[in-house]
C-alpha atoms as a PDB file:
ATOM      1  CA  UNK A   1      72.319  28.912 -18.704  1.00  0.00           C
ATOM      2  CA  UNK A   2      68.818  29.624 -19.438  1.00  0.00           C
ATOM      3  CA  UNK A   3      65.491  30.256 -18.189  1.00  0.00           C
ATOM      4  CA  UNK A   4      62.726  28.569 -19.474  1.00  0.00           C
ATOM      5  CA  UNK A   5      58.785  29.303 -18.898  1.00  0.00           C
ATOM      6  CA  UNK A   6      58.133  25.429 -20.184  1.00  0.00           C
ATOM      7  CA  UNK A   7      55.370  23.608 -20.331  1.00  0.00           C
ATOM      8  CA  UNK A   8      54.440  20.281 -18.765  1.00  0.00           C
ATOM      9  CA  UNK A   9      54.374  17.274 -21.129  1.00  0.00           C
ATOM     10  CA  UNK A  10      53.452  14.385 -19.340  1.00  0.00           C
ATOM     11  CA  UNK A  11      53.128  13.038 -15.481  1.00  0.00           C
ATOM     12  CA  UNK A  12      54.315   9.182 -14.796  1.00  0.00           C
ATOM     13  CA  UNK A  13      54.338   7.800 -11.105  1.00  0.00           C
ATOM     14  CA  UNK A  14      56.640   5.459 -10.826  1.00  0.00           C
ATOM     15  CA  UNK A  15      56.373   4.088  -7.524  1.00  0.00           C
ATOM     16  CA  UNK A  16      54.315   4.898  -3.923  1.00  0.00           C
ATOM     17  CA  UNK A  17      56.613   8.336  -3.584  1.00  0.00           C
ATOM     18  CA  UNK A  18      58.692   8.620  -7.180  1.00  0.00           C
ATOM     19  CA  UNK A  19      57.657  10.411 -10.102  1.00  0.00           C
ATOM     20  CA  UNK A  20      58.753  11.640 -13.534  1.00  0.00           C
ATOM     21  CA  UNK A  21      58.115  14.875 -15.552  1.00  0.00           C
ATOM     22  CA  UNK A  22      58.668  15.622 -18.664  1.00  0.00           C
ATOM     23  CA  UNK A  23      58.432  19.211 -19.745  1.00  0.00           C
ATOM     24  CA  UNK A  24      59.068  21.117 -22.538  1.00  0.00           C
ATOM     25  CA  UNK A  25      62.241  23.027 -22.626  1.00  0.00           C
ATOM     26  CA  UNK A  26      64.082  23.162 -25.984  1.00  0.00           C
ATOM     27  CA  UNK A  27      67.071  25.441 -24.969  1.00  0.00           C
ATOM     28  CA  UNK A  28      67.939  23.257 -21.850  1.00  0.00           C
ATOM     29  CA  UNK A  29      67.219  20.436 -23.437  1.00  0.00           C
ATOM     30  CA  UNK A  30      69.723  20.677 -26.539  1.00  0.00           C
ATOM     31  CA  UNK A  31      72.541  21.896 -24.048  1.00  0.00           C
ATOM     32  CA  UNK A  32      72.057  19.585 -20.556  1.00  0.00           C
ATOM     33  CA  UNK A  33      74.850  16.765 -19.711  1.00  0.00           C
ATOM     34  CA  UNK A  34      74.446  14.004 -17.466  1.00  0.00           C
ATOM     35  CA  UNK A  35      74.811  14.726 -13.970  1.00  0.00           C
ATOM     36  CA  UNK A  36      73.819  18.671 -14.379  1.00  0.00           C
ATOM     37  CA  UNK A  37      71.170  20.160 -12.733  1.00  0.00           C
ATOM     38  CA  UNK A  38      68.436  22.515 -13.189  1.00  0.00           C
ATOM     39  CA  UNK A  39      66.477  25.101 -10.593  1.00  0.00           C
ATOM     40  CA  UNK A  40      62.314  24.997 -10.582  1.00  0.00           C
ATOM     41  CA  UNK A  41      60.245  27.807  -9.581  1.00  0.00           C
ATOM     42  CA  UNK A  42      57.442  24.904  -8.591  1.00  0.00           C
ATOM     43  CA  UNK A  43      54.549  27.384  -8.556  1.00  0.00           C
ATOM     44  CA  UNK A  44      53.494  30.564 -10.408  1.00  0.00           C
ATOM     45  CA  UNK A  45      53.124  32.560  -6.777  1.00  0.00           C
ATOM     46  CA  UNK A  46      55.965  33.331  -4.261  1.00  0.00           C
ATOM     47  CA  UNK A  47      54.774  30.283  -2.481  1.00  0.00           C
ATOM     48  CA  UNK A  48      57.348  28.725  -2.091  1.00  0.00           C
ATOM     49  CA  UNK A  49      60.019  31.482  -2.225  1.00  0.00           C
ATOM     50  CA  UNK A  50      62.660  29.872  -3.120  1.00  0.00           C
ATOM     51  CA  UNK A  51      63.601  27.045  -6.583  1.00  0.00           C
ATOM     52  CA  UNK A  52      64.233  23.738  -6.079  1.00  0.00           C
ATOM     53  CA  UNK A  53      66.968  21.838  -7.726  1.00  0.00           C
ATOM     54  CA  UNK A  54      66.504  18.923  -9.592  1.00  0.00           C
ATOM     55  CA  UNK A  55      68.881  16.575 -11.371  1.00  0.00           C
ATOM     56  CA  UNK A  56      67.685  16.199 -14.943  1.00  0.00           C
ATOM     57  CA  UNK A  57      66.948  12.757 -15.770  1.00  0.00           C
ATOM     58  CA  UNK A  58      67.145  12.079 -19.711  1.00  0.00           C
ATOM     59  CA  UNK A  59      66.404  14.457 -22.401  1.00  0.00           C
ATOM     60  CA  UNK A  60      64.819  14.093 -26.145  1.00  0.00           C
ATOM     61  CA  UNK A  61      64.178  15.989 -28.640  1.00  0.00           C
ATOM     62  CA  UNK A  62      63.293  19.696 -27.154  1.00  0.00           C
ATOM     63  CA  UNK A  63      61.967  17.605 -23.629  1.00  0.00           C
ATOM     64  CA  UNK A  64      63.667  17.220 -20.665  1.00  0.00           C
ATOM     65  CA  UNK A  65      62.747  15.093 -17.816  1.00  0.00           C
ATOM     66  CA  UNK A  66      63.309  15.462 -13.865  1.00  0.00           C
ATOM     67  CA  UNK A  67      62.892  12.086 -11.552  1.00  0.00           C
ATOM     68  CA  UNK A  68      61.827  12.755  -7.947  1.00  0.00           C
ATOM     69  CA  UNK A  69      60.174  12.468  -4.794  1.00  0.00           C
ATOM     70  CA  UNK A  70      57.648  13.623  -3.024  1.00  0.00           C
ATOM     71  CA  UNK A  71      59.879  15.327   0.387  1.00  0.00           C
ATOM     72  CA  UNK A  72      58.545  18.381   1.489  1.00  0.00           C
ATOM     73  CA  UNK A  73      55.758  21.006   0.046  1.00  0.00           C
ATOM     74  CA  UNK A  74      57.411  22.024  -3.593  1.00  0.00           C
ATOM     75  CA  UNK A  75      57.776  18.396  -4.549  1.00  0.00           C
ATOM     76  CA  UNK A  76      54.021  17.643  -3.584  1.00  0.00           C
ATOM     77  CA  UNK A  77      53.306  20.582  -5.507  1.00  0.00           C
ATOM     78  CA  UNK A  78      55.382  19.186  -8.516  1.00  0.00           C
ATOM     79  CA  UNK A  79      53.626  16.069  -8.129  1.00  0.00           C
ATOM     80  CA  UNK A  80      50.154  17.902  -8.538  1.00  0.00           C
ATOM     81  CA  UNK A  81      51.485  19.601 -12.139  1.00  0.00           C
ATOM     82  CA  UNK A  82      49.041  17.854 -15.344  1.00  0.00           C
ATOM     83  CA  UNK A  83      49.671  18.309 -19.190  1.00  0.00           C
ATOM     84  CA  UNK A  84      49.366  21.982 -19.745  1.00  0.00           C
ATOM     85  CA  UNK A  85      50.900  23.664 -16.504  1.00  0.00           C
ATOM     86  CA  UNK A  86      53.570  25.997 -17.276  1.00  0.00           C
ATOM     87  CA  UNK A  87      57.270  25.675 -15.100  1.00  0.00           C
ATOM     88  CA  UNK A  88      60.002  28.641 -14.825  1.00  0.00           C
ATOM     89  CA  UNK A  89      62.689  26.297 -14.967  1.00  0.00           C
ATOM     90  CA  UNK A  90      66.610  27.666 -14.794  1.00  0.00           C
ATOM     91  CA  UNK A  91      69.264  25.678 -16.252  1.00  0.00           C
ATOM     92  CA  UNK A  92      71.421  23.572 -17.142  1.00  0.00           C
ATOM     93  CA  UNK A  93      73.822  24.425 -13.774  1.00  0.00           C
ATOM     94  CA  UNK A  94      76.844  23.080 -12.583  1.00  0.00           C
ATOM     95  CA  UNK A  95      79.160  20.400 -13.509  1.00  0.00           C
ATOM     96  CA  UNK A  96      78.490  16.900 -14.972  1.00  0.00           C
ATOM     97  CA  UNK A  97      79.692  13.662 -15.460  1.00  0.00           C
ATOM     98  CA  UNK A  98      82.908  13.033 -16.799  1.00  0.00           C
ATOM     99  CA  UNK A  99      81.727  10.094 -19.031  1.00  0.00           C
ATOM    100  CA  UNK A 100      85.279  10.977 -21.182  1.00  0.00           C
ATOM    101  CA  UNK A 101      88.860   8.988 -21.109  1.00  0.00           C
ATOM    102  CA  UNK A 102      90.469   5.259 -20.183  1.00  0.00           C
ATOM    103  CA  UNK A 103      87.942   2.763 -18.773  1.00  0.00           C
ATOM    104  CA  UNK A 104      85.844  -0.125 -20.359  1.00  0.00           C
ATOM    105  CA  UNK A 105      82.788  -0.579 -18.162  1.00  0.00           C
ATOM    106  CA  UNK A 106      80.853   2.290 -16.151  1.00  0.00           C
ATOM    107  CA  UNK A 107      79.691   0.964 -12.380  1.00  0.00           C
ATOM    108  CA  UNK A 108      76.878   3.290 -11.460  1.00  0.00           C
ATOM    109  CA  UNK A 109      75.863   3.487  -8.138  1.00  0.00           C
ATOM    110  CA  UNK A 110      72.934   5.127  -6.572  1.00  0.00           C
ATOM    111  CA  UNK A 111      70.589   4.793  -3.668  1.00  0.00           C
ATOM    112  CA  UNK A 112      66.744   5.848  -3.512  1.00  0.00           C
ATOM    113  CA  UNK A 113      66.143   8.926  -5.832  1.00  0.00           C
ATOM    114  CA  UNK A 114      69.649   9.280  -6.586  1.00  0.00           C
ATOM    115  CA  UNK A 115      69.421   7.320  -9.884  1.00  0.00           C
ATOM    116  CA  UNK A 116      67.661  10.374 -11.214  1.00  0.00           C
ATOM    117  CA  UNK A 117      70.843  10.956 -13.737  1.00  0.00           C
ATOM    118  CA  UNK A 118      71.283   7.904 -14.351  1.00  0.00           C
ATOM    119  CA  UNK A 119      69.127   7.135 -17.938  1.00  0.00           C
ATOM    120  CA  UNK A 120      71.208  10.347 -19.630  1.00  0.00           C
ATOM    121  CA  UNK A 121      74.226   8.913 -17.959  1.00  0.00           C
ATOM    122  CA  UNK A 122      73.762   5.804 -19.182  1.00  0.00           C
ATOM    123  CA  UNK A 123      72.726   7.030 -23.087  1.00  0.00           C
ATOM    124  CA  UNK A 124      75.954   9.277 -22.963  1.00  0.00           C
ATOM    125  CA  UNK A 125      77.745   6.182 -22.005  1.00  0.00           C
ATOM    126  CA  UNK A 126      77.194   4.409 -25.262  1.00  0.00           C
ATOM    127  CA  UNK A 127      80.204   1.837 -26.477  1.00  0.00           C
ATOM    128  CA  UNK A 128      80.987   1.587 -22.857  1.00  0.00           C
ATOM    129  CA  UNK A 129      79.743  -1.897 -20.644  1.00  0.00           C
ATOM    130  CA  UNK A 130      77.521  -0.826 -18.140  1.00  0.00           C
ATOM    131  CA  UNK A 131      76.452  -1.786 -14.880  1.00  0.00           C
ATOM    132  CA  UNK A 132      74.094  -0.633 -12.520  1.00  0.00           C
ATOM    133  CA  UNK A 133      73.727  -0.977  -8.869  1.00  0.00           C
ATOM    134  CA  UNK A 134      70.134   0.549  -7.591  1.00  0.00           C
ATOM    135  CA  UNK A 135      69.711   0.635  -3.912  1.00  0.00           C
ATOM    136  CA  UNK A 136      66.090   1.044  -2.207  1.00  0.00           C
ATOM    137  CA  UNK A 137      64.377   0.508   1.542  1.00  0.00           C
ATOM    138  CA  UNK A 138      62.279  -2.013  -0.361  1.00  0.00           C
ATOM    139  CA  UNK A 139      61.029  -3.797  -3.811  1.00  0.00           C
ATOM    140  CA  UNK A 140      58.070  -0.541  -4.101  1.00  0.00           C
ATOM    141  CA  UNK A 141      60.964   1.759  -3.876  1.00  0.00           C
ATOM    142  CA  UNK A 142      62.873   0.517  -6.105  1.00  0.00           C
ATOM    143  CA  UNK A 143      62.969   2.738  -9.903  1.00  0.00           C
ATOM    144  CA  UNK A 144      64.630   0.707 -13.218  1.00  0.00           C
ATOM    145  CA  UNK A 145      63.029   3.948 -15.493  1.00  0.00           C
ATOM    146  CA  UNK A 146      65.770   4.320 -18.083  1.00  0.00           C
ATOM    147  CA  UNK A 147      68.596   2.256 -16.705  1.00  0.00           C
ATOM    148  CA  UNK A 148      70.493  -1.515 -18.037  1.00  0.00           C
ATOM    149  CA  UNK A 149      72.215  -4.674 -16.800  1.00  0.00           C
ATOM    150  CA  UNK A 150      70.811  -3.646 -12.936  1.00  0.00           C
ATOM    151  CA  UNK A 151      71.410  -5.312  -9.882  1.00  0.00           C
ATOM    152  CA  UNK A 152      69.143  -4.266  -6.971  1.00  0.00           C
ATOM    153  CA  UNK A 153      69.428  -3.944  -3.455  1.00  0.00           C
ATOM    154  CA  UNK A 154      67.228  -3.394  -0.688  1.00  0.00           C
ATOM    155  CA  UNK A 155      67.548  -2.844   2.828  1.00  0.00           C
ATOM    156  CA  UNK A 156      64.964  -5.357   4.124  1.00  0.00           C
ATOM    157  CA  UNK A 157      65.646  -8.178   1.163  1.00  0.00           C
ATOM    158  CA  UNK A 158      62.386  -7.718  -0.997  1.00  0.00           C
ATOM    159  CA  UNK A 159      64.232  -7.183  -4.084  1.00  0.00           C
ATOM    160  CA  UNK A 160      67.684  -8.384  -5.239  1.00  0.00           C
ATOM    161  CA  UNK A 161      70.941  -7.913  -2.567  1.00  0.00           C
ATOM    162  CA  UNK A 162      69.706  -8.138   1.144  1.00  0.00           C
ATOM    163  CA  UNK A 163      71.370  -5.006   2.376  1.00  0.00           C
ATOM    164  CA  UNK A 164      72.742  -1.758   1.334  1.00  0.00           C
ATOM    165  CA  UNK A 165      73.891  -0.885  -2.305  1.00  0.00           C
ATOM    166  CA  UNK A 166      77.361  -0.635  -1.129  1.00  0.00           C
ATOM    167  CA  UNK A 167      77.360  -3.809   0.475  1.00  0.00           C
ATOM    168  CA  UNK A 168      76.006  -5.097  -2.867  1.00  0.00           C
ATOM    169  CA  UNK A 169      78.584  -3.549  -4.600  1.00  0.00           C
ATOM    170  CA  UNK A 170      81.361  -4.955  -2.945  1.00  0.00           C
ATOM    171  CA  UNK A 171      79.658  -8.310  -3.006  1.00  0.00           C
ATOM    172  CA  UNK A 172      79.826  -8.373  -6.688  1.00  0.00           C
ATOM    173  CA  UNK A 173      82.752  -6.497  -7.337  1.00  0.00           C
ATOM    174  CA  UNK A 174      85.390  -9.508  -7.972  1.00  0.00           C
ATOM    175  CA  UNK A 175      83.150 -10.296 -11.247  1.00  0.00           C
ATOM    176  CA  UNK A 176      84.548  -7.140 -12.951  1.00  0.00           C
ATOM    177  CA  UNK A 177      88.175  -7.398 -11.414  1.00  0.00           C
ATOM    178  CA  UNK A 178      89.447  -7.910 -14.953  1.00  0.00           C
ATOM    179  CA  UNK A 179      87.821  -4.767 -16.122  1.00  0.00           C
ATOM    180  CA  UNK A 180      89.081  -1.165 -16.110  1.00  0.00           C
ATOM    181  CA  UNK A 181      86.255   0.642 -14.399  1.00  0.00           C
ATOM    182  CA  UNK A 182      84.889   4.557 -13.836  1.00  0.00           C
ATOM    183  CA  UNK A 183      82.329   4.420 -11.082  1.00  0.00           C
ATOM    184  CA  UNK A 184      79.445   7.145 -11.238  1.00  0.00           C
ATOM    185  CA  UNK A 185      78.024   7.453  -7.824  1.00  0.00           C
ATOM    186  CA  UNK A 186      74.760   9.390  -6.951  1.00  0.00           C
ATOM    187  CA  UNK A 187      72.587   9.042  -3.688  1.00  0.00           C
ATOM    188  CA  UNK A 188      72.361  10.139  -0.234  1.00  0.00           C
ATOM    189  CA  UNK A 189      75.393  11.666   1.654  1.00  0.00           C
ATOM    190  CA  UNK A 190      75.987   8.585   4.025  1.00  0.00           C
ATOM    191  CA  UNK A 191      76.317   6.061   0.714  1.00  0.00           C
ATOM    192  CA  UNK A 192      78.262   8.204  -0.852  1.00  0.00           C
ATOM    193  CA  UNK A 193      80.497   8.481   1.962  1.00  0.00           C
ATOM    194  CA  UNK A 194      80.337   4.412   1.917  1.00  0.00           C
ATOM    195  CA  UNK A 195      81.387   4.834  -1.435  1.00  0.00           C
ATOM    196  CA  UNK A 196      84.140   6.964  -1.599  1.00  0.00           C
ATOM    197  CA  UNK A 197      85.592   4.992   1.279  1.00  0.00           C
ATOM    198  CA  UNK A 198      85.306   2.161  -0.682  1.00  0.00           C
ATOM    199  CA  UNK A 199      86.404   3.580  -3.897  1.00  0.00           C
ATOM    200  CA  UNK A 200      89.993   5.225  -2.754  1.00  0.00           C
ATOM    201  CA  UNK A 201      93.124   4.512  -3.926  1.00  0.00           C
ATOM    202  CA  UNK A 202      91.337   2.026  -5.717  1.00  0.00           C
ATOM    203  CA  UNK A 203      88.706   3.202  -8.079  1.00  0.00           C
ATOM    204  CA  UNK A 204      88.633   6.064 -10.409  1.00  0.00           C
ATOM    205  CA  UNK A 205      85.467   7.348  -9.241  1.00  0.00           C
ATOM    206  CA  UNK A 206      82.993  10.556  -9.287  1.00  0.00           C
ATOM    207  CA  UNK A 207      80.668  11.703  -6.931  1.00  0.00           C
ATOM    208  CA  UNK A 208      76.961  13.452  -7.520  1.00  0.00           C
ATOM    209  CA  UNK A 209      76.366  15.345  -4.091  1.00  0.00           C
ATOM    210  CA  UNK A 210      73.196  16.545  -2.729  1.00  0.00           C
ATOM    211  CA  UNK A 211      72.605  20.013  -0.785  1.00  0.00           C
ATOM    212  CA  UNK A 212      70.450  22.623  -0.303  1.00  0.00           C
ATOM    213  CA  UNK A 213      71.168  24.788  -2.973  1.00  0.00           C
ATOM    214  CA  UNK A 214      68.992  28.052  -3.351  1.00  0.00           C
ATOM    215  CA  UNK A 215      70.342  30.142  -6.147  1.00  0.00           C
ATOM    216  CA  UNK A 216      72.361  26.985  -8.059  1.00  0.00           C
ATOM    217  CA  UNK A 217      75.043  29.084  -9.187  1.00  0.00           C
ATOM    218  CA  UNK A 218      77.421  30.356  -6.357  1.00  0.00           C
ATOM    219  CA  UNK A 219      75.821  33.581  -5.434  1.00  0.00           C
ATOM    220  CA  UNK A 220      74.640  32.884  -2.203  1.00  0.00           C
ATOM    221  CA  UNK A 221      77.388  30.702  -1.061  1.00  0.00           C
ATOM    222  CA  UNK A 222      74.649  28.330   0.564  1.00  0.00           C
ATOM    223  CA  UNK A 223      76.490  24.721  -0.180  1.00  0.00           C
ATOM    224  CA  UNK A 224      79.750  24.622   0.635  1.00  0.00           C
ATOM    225  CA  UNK A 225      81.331  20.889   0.604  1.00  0.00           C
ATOM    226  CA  UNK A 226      85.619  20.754   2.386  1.00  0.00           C
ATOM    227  CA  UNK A 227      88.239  20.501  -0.081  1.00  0.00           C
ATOM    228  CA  UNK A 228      90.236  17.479   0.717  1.00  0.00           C
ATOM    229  CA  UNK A 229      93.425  18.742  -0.265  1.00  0.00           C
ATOM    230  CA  UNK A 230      94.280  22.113   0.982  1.00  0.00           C
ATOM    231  CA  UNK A 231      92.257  24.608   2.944  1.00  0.00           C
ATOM    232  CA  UNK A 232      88.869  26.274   2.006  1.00  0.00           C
ATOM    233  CA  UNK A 233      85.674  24.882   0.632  1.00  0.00           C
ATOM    234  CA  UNK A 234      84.032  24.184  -3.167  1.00  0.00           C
ATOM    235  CA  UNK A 235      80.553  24.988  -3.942  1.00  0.00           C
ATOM    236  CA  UNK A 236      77.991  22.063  -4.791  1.00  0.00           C
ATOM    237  CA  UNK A 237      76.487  24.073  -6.828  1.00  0.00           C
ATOM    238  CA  UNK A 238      78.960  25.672  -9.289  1.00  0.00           C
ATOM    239  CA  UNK A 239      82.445  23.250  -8.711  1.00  0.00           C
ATOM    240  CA  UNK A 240      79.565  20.446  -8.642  1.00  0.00           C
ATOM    241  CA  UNK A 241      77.480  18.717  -7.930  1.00  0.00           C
ATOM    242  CA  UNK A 242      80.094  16.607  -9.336  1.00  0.00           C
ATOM    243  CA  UNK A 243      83.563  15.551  -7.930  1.00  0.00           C
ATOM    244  CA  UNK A 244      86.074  13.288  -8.392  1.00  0.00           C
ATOM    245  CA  UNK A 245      86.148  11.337  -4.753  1.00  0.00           C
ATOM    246  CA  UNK A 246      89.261  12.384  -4.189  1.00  0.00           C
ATOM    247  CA  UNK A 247      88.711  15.888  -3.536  1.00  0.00           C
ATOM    248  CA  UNK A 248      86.187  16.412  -1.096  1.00  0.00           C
ATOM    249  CA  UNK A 249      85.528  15.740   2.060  1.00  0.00           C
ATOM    250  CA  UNK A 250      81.840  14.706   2.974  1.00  0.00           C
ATOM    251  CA  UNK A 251      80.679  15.342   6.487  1.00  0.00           C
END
């Protein structure tokens, strides 16, 4: 774990609300994995007090980028950063992807601005047949930045699937019924729910969860998520954000 005072690279808006940054951050950037995380002190006051965490998107070279949007006062202020600004930036935290062991084709799954770990996901996954299932309300919501072989959905039919991602998902399933799959899911709690309904006792399958996590590293015991087999709780943060979706139970 490291912290960073980086500099911002480069500002890309990818849709009405979406955006990606790429900063500079060598040390983070030579040690992140796919589905880690990393904490942002979004402005150089105490305004606002606390980091933010962020799901780091892809990284290159001594660059790492983070894919978001704009939902509350630190990501409009992240969306305001140009070429120059500086970022305290803590990281890499938590637990990643298991991209390791017996499958043939990756399934990932995510819905809105849960794709965000999806393009280092999906390099790491190299030798592997991918698939990609990218959920959004509509066609302008919908981000491709960094991902293969997609199939979208959207809730009001502007793009792709006419309905959720799971839906889509399970509409398209029976063309990979001869495969050995790992599905990667990432995305609101109420799809991943979907998902891990759908997925058990059937799918090997990991979960990215999302919570409000202030110190991203267990301290202040802030994200607790139910263990699904005996009592007591994990923490997003440091036992995630990823899980097998077996072994949680999500509210």
């Amino acid at each position: 774990m490291y912290t960073e005072l980086s500099t911002v690279e480069s500002r890309e808006k990818l849709n009405g609300n979406a955006y990606l940054l790429k900063v500079k951050a060598p040390q983070i950037a030579k040690s992140i994995k796919p589905g880690q995380f990393c904490n942002i002190k979004v402005s150089e006051t105490n305004y606002p007090l606390l980091r933010r965490p962020f799901s780091v998107c892809y990284a290159e070279e001594d660059s790492v980028y983070f894919m978001f949007d704009i939902q509350g006062e630190g990501t409009k202020m992240l969306a305001e950063k140009k070429p120059g600004d500086r970022l305290n930036i803590l990281g890499p935290l938590g637990n990643g992807f298991d991209t390791e062991g017996d499958y043939d084709t990756a399934v990932l799954i995510g819905g809105g601005i849960g794709v965000a770990p999806f393009p280092l996901l999906t390099e790491k996954l190299e030798g592997k047949e991918i698939v990609t299932f990218v959920g959004a309300r509509s066609a302008d919501h919908v981000i491709k930045w960094g991902m293969k072989n997609i199939v979208t959905a959207t809730d009001d039919g502007s793009e792709g699937f006419n309905g959720n991602v799971i839906a889509c998902f399970q509409s398209e399933v029976h063309k990979l019924e001869k495969r050995k799959i790992r599905i990667f899911g990432c995305g609101p709690n109420p799809m991943l729910k979907a998902l891990q309904k759908e997925a058990i006792n059937k799918y090997d399958c990991q979960l990215s969860m999302e919570s409000a996590m202030a110190c991203g590293f267990g301290i202040c015991q802030g994200c607790p998520i139910k263990k699904s087999q005996g009592e007591g709780y994990y923490l997003v943060c440091k036992d995630g954000p990823v899980f097998e979706s077996d072994k949680i139970i999500i509210e």
